[in-house]
C-alpha atoms as a PDB file:
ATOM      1  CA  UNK A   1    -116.415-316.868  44.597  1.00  0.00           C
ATOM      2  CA  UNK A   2    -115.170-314.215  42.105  1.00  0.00           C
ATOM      3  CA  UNK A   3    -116.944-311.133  41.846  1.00  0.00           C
ATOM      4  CA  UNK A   4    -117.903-310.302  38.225  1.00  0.00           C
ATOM      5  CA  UNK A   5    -117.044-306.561  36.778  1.00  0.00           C
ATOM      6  CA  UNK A   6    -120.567-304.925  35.901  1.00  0.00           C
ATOM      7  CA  UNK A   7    -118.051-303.693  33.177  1.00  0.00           C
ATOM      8  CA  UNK A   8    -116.839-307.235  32.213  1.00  0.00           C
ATOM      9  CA  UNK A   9    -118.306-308.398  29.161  1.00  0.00           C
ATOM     10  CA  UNK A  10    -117.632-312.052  27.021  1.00  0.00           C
ATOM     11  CA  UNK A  11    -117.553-313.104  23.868  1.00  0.00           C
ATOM     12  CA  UNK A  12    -120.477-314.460  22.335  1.00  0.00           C
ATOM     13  CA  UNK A  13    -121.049-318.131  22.430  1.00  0.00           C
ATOM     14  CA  UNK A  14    -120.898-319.624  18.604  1.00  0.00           C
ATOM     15  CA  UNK A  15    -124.482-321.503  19.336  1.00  0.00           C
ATOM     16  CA  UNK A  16    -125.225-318.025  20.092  1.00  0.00           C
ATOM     17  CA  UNK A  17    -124.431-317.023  16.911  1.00  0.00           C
ATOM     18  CA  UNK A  18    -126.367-319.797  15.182  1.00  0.00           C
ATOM     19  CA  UNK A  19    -129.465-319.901  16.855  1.00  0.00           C
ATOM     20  CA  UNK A  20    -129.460-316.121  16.237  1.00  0.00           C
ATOM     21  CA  UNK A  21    -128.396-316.754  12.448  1.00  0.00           C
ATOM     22  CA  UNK A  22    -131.401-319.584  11.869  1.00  0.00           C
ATOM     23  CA  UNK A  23    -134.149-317.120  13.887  1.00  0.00           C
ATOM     24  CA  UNK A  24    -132.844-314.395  11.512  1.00  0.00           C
ATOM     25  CA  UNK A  25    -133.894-317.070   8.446  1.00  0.00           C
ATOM     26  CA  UNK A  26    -137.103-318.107   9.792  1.00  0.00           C
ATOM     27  CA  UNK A  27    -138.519-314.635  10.554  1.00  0.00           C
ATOM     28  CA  UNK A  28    -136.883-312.890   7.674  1.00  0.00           C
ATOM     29  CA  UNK A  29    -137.608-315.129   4.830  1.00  0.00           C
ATOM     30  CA  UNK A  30    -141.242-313.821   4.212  1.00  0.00           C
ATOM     31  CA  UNK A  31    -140.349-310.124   4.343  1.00  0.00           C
ATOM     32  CA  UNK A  32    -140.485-308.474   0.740  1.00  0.00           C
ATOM     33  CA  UNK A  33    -139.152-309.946  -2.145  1.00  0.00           C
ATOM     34  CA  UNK A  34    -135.622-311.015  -3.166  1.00  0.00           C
ATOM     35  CA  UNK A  35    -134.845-307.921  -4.586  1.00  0.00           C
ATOM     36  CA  UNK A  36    -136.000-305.954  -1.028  1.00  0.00           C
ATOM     37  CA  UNK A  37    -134.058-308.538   0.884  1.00  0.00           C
ATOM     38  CA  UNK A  38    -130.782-307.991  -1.275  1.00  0.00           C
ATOM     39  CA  UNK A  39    -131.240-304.017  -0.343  1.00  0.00           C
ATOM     40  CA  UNK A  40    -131.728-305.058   2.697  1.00  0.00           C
ATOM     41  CA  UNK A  41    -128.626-306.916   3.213  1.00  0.00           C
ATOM     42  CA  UNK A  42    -126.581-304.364   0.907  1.00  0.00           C
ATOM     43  CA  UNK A  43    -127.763-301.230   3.119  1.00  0.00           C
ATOM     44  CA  UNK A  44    -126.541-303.330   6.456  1.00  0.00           C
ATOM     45  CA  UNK A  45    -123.296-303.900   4.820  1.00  0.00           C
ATOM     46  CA  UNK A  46    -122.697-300.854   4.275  1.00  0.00           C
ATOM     47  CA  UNK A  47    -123.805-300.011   7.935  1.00  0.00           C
ATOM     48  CA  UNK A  48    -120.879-302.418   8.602  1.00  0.00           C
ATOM     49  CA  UNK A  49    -118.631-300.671   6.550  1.00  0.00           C
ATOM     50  CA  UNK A  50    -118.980-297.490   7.761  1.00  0.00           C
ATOM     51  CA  UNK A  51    -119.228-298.922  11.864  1.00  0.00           C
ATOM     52  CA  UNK A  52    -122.823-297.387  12.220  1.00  0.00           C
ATOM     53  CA  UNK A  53    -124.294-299.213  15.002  1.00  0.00           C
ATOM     54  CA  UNK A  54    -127.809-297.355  15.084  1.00  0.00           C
ATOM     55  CA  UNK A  55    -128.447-297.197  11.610  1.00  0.00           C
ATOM     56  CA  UNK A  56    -127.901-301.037  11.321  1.00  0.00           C
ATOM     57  CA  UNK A  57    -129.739-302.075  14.234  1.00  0.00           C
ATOM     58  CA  UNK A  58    -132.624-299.616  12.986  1.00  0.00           C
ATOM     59  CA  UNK A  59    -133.017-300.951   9.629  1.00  0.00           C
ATOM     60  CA  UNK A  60    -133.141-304.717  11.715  1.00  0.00           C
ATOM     61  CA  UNK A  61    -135.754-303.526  13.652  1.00  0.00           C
ATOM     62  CA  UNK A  62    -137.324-301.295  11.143  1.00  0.00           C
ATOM     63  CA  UNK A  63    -137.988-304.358   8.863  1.00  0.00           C
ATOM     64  CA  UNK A  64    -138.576-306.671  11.929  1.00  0.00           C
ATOM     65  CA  UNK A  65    -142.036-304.505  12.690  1.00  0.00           C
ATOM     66  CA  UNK A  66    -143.559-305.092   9.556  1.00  0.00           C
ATOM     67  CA  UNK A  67    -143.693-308.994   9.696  1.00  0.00           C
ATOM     68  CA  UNK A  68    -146.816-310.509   9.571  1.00  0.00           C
ATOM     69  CA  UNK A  69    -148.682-311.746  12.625  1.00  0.00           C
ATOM     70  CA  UNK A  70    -148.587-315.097  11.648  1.00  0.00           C
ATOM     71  CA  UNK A  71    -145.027-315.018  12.758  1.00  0.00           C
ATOM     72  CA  UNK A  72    -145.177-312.823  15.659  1.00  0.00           C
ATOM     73  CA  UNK A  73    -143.818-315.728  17.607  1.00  0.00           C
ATOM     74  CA  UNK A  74    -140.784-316.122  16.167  1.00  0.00           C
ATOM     75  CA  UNK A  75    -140.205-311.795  16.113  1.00  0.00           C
ATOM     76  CA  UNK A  76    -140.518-312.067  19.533  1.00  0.00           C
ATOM     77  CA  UNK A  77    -138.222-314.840  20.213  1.00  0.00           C
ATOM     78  CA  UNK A  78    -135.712-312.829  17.378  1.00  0.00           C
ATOM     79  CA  UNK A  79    -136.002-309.417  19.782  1.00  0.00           C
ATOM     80  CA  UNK A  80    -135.327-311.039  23.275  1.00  0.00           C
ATOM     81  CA  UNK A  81    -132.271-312.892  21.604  1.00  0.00           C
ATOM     82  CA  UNK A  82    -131.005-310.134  19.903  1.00  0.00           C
ATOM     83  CA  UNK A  83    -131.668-307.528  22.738  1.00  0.00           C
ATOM     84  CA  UNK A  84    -129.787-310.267  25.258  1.00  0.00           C
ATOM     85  CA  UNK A  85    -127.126-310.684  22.796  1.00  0.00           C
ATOM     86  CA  UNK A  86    -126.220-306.952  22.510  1.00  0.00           C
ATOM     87  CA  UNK A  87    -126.470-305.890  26.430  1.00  0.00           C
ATOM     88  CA  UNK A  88    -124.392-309.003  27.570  1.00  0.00           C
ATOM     89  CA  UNK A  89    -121.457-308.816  24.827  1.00  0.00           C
ATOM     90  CA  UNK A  90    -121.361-305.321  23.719  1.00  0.00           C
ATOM     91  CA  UNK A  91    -117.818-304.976  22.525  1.00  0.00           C
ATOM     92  CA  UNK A  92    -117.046-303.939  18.886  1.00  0.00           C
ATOM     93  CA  UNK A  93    -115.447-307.532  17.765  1.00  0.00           C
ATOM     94  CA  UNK A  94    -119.514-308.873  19.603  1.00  0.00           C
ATOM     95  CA  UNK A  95    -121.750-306.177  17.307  1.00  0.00           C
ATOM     96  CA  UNK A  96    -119.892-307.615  14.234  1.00  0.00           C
ATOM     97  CA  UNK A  97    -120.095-310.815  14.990  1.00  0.00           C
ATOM     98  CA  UNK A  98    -123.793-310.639  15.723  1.00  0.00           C
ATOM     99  CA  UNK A  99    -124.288-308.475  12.747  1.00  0.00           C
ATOM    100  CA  UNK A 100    -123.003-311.114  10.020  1.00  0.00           C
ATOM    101  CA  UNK A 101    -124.773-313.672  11.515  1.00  0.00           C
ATOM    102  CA  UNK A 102    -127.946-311.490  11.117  1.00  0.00           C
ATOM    103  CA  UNK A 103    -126.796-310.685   7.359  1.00  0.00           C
ATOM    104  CA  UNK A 104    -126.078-314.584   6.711  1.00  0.00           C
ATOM    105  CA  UNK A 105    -129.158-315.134   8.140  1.00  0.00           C
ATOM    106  CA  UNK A 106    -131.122-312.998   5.992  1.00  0.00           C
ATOM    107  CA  UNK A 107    -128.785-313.969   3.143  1.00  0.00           C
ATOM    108  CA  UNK A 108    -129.959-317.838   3.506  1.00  0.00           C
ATOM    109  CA  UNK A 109    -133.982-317.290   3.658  1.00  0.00           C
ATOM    110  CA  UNK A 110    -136.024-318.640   0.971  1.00  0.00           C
ATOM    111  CA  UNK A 111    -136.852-316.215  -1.653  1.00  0.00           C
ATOM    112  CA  UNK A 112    -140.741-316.718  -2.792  1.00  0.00           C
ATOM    113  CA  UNK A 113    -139.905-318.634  -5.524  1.00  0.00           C
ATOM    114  CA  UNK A 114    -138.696-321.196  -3.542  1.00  0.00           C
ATOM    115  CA  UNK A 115    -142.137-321.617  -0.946  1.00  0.00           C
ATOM    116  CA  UNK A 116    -144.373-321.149  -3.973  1.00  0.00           C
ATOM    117  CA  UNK A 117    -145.059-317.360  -3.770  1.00  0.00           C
ATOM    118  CA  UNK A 118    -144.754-314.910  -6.394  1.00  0.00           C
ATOM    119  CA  UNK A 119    -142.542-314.979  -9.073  1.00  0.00           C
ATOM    120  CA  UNK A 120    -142.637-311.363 -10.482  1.00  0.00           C
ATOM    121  CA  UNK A 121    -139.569-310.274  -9.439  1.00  0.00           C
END
């Protein structure tokens, strides 16, 4: 039996990726409006961009507090998957991969419009 490194780490699995990409949907797609979710997305890009680990992760979790109750399910379900995600395959190559899936997945909720909200935009 091969001992595993505590240093060792793997790449992420792509289900990984997707379950983590349609959890980002579901528990995103009631925060803010369309316009707040396109800052959203554009300030995490630019996270990205610029390699900032902690500022991305901090406006995920920033905006992941302020969901409703209603959903609180699904946040916590979001948390454990991300928090598993980043201890077990932290590696640089990982974080982005986990991060665009996060973006596409807030890219892809429904706006309002779409589940019969507000239109004021």
């Amino acid at each position: 039996m091969e001992k595993k490194n505590e240093y060792e780490f793997y790449s992420v699995k792509p289900w990984e990726l997707k379950n983590l990409r349609n959890l980002t949907r579901e528990v995103f797609s009631n925060i803010g409006t369309e316009k707040s979710r396109q800052r959203l997305v554009y300030d995490l890009l630019n996270a990205l961009k610029t390699n900032d680990r902690k500022r991305f992760l901090w406006l995920i979790l920033k905006n992941v507090n302020n969901i409703s109750v209603e959903k609180s399910e699904k946040v916590k379900e979001f948390a454990e998957l991300l928090s598993t995600l980043q201890f077990e395959h932290e590696t640089v190559e990982n974080f982005d991969k986990i991060a665009y899936a996060i973006v596409m997945g807030i890219m892809s909720g429904e706006s309002k419009t779409e589940i019969g909200g507000d239109s004021n935009e």
